[in-house]
Protein backbone atom coordinates (compact mmCIF):
# COMPACT_ATOMS: atom_id res chain seq x y z
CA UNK A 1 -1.69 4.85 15.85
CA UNK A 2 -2.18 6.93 12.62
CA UNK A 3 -5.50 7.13 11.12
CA UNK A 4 -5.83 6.84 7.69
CA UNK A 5 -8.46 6.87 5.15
CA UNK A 6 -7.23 5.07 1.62
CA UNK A 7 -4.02 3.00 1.06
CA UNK A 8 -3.54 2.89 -3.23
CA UNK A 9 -1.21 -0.43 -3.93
CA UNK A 10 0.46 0.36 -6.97
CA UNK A 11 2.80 -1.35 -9.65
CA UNK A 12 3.70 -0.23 -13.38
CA UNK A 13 0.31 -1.27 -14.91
CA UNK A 14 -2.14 -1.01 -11.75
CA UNK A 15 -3.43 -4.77 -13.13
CA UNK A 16 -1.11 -7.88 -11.90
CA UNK A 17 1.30 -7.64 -8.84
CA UNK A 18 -0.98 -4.79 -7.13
CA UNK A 19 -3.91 -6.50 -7.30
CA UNK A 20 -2.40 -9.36 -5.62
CA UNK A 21 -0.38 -7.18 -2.43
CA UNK A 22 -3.99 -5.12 -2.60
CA UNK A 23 -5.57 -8.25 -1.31
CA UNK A 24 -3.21 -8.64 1.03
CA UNK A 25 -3.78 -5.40 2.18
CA UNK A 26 -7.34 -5.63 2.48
CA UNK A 27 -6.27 -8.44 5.13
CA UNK A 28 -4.38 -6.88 7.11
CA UNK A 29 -6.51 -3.94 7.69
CA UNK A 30 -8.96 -6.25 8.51
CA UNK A 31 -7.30 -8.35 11.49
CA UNK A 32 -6.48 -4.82 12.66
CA UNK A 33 -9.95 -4.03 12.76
CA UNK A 34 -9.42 -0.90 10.29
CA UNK A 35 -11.47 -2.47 7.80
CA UNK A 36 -12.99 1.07 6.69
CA UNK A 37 -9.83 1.72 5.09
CA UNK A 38 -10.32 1.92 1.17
CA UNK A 39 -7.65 -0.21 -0.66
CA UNK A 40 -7.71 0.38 -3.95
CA UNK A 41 -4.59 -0.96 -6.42
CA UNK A 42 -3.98 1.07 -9.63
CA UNK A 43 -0.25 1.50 -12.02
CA UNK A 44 2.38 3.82 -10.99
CA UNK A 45 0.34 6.81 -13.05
CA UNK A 46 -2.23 7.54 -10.22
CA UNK A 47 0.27 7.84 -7.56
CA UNK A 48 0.31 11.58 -6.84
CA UNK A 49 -0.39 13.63 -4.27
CA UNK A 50 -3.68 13.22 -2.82
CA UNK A 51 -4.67 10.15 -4.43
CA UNK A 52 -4.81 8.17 -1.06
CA UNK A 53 -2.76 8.57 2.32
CA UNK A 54 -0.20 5.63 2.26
CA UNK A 55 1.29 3.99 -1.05
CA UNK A 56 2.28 0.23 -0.98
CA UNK A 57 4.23 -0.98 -4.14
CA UNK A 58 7.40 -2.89 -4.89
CA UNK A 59 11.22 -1.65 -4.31
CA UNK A 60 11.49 -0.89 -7.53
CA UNK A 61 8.70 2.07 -7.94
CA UNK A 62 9.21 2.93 -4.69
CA UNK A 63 11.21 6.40 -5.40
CA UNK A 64 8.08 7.55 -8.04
CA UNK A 65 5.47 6.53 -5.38
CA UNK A 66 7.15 8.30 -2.64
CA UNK A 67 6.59 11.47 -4.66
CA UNK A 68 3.03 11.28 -3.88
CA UNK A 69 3.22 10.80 -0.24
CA UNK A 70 3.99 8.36 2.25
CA UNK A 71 4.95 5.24 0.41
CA UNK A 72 6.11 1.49 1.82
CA UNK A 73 7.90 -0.68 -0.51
CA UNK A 74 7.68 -4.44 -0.19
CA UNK A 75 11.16 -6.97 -1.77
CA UNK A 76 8.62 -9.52 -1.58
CA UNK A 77 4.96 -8.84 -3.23
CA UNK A 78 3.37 -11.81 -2.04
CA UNK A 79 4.48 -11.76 1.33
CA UNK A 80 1.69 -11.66 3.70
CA UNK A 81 4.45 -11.13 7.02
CA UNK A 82 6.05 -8.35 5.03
CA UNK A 83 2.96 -6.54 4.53
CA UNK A 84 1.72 -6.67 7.85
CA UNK A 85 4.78 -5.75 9.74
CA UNK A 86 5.50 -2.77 7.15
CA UNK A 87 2.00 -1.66 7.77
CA UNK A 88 1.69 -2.08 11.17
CA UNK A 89 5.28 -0.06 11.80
CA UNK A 90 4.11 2.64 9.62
CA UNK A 91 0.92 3.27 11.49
CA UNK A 92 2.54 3.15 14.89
CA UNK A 93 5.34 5.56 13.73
């Protein structure tokens, strides 16, 4: 399994829709007992290289936060499933 240190969710503004997949995020690192991880949500400005190891944001932003480094984009940014199997393939990759 990867190890990683800080996951920055991240949508145009860094106020609304990552907020809401951050706390999503925050749960799923939890049931996987990587609840160390810092998840932090901010607007498509602070993703850039270094700013945190993974990037979770919506389809749409995906390309810009992809620039910064590893980057999974959600369709759906509400979707608790989503989020945990996109995470949980990611770290076993």
């Amino acid at each position: 399994m990867k190890e990683i240190n800080s996951i920055l969710c991240c949508c145009m503004t860094g106020m609304g829709s990552s907020f809401l997949v951050a706390m999503n995020v925050k749960k799923v690192m939890e049931s996987l007992g990587m609840e160390d991880v810092l998840v932090e949500h901010a607007g498509t400005y602070d993703a850039v290289p270094g700013a945190a190891d993974l990037f979770v944001c919506s389809a749409d932003i995906y390309e810009e936060c992809a620039r910064a480094g590893d980057a999974i984009p959600l369709e759906h940014l509400t979707d608790y499933e989503e989020i945990e199997t996109k995470i949980k393939a990611y770290l076993n990759s």
